[in-house]
Protein backbone atom coordinates (compact mmCIF):
# COMPACT_ATOMS: atom_id res chain seq x y z
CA UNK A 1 -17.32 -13.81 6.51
CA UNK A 2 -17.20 -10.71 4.70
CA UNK A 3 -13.61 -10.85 5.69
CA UNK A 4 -12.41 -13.72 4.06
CA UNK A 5 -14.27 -12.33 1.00
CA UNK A 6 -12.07 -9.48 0.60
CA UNK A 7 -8.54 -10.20 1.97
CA UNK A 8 -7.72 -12.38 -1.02
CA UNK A 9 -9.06 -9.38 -3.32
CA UNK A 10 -6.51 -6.68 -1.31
CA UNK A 11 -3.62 -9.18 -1.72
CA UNK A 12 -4.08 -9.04 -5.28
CA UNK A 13 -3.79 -5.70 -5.61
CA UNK A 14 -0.92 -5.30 -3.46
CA UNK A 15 0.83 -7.67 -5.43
CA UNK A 16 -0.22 -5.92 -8.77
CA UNK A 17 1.15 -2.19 -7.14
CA UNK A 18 -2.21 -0.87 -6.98
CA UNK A 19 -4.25 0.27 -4.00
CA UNK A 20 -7.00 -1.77 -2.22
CA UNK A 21 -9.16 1.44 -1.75
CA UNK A 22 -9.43 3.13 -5.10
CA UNK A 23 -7.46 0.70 -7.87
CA UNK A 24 -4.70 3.24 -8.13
CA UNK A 25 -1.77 2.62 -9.32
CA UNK A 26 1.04 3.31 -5.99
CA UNK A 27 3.99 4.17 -8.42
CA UNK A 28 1.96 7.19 -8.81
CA UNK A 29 1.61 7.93 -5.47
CA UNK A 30 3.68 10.74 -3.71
CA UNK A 31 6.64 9.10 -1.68
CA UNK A 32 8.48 9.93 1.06
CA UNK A 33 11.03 8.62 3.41
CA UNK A 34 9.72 8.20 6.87
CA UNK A 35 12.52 6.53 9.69
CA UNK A 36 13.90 4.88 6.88
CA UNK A 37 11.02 3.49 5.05
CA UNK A 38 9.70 4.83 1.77
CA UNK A 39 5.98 6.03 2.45
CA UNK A 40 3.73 6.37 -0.24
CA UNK A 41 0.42 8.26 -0.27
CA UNK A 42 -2.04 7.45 -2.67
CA UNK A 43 -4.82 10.51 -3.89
CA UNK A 44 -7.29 8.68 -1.65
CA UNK A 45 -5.85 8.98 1.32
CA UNK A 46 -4.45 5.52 2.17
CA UNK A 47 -0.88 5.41 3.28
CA UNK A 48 1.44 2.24 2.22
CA UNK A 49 5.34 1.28 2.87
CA UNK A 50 7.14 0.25 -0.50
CA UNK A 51 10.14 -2.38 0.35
CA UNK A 52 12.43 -1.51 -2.01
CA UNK A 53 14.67 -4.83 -1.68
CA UNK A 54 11.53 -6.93 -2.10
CA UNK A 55 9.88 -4.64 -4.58
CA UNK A 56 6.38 -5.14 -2.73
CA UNK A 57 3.93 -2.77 -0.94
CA UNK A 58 2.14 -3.43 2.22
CA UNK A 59 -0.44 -1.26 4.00
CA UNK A 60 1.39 1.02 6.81
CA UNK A 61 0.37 0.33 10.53
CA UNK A 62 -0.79 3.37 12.88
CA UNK A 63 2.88 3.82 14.69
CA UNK A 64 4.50 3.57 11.01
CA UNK A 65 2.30 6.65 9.71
């Protein structure tokens, strides 16, 4: 329940460029390229992959990191 409270909420602020943890905004964020994909650390800790072609950010999975 609590679930399908705050999904919507996180896809919101993936789509605005800010992170779901703190309300950051992930331009801000230090990048990196990792295998090809362009990291980006935010200053609490949560890691993200920018897609530069679709100019979105998604939340990195564990084998990504």
């Amino acid at each position: 329940m609590i679930k399908n409270l705050i999904s919507p909420i996180q896809a919101w602020l993936l789509s605005q460029g800010r992170c779901v943890g703190c309300g950051a905004t992930l331009s801000h964020g230090i990048q990196k390229d990792v295998r090809g994909k362009t990291t980006v650390a935010c200053k609490c800790g949560r890691i993200f992959i920018y897609d530069k072609a679709k100019k979105i950010y998604r939340r990195a999975l564990f084998d990504e990191v």
